[in-house]
Protein backbone atom coordinates (compact mmCIF):
# COMPACT_ATOMS: atom_id res chain seq x y z
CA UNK A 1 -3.98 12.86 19.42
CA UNK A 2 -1.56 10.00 17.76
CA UNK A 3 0.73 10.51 15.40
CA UNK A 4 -1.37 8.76 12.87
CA UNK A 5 -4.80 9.13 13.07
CA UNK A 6 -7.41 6.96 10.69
CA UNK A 7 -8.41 9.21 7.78
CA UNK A 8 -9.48 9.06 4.27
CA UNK A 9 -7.39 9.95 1.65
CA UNK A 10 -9.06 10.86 -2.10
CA UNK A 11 -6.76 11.14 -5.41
CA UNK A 12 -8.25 10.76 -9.14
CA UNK A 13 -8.87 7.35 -9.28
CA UNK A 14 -9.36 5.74 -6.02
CA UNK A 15 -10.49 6.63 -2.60
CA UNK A 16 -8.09 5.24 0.49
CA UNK A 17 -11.05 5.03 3.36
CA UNK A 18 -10.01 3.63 7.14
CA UNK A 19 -10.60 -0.28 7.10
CA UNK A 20 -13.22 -1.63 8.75
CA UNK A 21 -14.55 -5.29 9.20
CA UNK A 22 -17.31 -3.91 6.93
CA UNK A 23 -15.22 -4.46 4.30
CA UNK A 24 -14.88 -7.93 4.43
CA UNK A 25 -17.36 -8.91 1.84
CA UNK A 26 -16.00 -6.38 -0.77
CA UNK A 27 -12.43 -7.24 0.09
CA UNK A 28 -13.28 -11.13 -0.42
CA UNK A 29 -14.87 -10.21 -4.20
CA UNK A 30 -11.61 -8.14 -4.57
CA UNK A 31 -9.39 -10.70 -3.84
CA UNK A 32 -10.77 -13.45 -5.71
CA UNK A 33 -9.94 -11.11 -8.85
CA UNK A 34 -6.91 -12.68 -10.23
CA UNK A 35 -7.04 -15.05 -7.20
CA UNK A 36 -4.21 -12.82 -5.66
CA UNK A 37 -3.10 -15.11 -2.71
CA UNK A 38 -1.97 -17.98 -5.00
CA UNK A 39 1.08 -16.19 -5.73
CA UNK A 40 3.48 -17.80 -3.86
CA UNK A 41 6.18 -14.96 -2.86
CA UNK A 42 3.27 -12.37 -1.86
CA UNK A 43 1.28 -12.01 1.29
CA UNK A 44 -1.82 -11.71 0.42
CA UNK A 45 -4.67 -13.32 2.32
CA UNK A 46 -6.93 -15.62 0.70
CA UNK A 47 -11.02 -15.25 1.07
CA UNK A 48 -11.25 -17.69 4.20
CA UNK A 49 -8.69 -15.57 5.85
CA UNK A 50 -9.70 -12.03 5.19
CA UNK A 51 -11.30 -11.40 8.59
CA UNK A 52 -8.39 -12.71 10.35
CA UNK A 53 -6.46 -10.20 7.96
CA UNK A 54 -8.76 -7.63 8.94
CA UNK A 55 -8.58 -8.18 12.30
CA UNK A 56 -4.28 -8.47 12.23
CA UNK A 57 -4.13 -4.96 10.41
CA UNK A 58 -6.71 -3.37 13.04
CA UNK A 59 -4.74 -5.13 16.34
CA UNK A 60 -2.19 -3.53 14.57
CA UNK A 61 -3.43 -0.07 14.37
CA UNK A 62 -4.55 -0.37 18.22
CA UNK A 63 -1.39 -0.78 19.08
CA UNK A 64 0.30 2.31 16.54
CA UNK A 65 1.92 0.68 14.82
CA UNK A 66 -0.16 0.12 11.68
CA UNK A 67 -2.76 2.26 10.04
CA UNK A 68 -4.51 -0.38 7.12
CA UNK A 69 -6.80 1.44 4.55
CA UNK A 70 -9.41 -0.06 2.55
CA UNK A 71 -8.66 1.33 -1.68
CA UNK A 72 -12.20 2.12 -3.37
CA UNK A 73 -12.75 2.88 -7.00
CA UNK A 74 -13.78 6.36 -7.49
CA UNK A 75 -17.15 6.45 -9.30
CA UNK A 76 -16.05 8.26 -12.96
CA UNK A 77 -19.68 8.87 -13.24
CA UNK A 78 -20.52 10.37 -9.63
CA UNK A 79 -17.54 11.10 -8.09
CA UNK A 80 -18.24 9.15 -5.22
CA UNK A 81 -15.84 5.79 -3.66
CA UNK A 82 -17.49 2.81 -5.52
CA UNK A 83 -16.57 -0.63 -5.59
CA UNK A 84 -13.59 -2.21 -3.10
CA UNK A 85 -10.46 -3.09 -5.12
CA UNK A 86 -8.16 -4.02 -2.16
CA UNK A 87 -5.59 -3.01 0.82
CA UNK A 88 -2.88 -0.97 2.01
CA UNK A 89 -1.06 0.52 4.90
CA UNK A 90 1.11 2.47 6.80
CA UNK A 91 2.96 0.16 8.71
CA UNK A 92 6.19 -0.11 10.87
CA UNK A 93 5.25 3.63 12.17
CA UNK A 94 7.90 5.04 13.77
CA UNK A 95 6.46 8.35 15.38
CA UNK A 96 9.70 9.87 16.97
CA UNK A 97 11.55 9.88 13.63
CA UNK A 98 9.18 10.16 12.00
CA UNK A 99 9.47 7.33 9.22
CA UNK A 100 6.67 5.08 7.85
CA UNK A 101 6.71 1.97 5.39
CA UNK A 102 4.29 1.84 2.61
CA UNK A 103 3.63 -1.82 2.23
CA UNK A 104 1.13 -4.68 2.51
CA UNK A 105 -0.60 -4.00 -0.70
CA UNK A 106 -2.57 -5.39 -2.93
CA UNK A 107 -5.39 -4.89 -6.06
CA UNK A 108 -7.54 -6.83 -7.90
CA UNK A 109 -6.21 -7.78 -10.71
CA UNK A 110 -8.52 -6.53 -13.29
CA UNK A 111 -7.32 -3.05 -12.00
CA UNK A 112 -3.92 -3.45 -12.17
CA UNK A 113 -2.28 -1.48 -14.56
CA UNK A 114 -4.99 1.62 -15.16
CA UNK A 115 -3.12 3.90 -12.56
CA UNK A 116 -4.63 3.11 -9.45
CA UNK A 117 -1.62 1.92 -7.75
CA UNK A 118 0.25 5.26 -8.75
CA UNK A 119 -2.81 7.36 -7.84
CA UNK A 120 -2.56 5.51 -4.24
CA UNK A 121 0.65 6.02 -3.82
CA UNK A 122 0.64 9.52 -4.54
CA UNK A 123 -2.08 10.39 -2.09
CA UNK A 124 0.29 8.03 0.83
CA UNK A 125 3.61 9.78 -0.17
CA UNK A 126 2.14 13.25 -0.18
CA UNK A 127 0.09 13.18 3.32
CA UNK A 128 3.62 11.14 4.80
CA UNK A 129 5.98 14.07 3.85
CA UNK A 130 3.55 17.43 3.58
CA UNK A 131 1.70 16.23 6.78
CA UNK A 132 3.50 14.24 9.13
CA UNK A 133 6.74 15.67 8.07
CA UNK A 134 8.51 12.24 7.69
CA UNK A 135 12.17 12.91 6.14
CA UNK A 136 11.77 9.21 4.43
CA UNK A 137 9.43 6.72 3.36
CA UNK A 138 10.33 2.74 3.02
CA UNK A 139 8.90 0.33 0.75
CA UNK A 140 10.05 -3.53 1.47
CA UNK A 141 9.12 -6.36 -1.08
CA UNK A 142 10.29 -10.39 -1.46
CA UNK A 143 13.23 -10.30 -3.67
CA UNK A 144 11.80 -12.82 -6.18
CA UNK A 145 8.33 -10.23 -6.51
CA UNK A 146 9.67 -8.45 -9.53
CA UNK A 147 6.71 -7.15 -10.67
CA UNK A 148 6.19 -5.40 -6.60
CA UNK A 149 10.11 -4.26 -7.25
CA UNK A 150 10.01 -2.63 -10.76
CA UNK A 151 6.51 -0.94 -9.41
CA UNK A 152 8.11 0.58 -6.41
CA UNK A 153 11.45 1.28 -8.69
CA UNK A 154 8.84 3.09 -11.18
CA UNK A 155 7.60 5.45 -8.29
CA UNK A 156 11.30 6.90 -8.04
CA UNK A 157 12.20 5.56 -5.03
CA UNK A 158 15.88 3.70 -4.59
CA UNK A 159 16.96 0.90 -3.88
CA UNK A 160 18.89 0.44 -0.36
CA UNK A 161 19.59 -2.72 0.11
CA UNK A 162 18.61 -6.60 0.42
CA UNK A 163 17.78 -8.22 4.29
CA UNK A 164 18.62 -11.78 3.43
CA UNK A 165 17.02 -14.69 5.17
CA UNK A 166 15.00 -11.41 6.59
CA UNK A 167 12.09 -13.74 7.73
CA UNK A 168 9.92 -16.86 6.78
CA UNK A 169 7.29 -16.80 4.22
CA UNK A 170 3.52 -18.44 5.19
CA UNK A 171 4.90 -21.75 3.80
CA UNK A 172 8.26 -21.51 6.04
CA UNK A 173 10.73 -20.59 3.31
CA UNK A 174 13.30 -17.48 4.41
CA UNK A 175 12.53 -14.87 2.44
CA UNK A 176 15.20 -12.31 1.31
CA UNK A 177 13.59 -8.70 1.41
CA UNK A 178 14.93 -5.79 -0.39
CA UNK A 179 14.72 -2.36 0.82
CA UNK A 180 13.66 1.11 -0.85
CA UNK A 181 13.22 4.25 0.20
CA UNK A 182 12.10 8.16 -0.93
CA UNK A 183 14.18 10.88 0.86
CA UNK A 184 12.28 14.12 1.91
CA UNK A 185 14.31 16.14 -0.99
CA UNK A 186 13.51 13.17 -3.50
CA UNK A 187 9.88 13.29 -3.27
CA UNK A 188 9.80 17.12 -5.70
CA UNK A 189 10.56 14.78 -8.56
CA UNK A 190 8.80 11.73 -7.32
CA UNK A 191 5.54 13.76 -6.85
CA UNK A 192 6.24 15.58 -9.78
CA UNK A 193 6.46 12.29 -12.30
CA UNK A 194 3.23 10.63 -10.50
CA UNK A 195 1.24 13.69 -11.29
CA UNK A 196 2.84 13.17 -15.19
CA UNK A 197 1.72 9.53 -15.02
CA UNK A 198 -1.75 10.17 -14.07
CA UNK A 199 -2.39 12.89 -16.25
CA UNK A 200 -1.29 11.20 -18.97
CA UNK A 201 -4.26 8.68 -18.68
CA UNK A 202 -7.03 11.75 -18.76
């Protein structure tokens, strides 16, 4: 057994479910939701390249050192994982540590905002420190994203530092990336003001 296996992961809102090239169509609908990839300092793939995406984040996870996740709507009327509202991963895995980075994220837009990004996060944060044991947890976004950095401020975690001219964005330009992280003693009070968060939109 890995240090990571693929695994589904269940909170209030939204279901995290191993990705799968199944996924493709509902990922394509997903994206096209705010039309996500025209935002010029994010990563995210537009519909002609979400199979290659798919296939990326899965070479990836052959090789250990991603493990992508496809995020599902919960059903408020059944219960059960409904509609596909996007992406996101454990990535840059470092099993002897071990640390792993939150990151390559994204929602449709229409969700944005009604605490399914918190709700995902929550379910990530808690199965990286209460089951894998990782003393910290990294979150990376573009410097100019300052809706990705107030998000990932917002969850509690701080702010280490910026990698400047880090590495080249799909159109060439360097890209500076800043740096968070949530310690192992931190994540008490992180966990503790998700849980506030989402139970104040029951």
């Amino acid at each position: 057994m890995t240090f990571l296996e693929p695994l589904t992961l269940t909170g209030r809102y939204v279901t995290l479910e191993p990705l799968s090239s199944e996924h493709h169509d509902g990922l394509v609908e997903a994206v096209r939701d705010g039309e996500l990839w025209r935002l010029w300092y994010t990563s995210v793939p537009a519909p002609k390249e979400m199979a290659a995406e798919i296939g990326r984040r899965l070479d990836l996870q052959e090789q250990g050192s991603m493990l992508p996740f496809t995020t599902r709507l919960i059903d408020p009327g059944t219960g059960a994982p409904g509609r596909i509202i996007g992406m996101t991963t454990y990535m840059n895995i470092d099993a002897g540590t071990p640390r792993v980075e939150i990151g390559s994220t994204w929602n449709a837009a229409s969700v944005q905002g009604t605490g399914t990004n918190p709700d995902s996060k929550l379910l990530l944060l808690r199965h990286a420190f209460e089951t894998l044991g990782c003393p910290a947890v990294e979150f990376r976004t573009h410097w100019l994203n300052h809706q990705s950095r107030e998000a990932i401020a917002r969850l509690g975690a701080k702010q280490d530092g910026v990698l400047r001219n880090h590495s080249r964005t799909r159109d060439g330009l360097l890209r500076d990336t800043v740096v968070f992280s949530i310690l192992e003693h931190e994540w008490p009070m992180v966990r503790a003001g998700l849980e506030y968060r989402l139970a104040k939109r029951r």
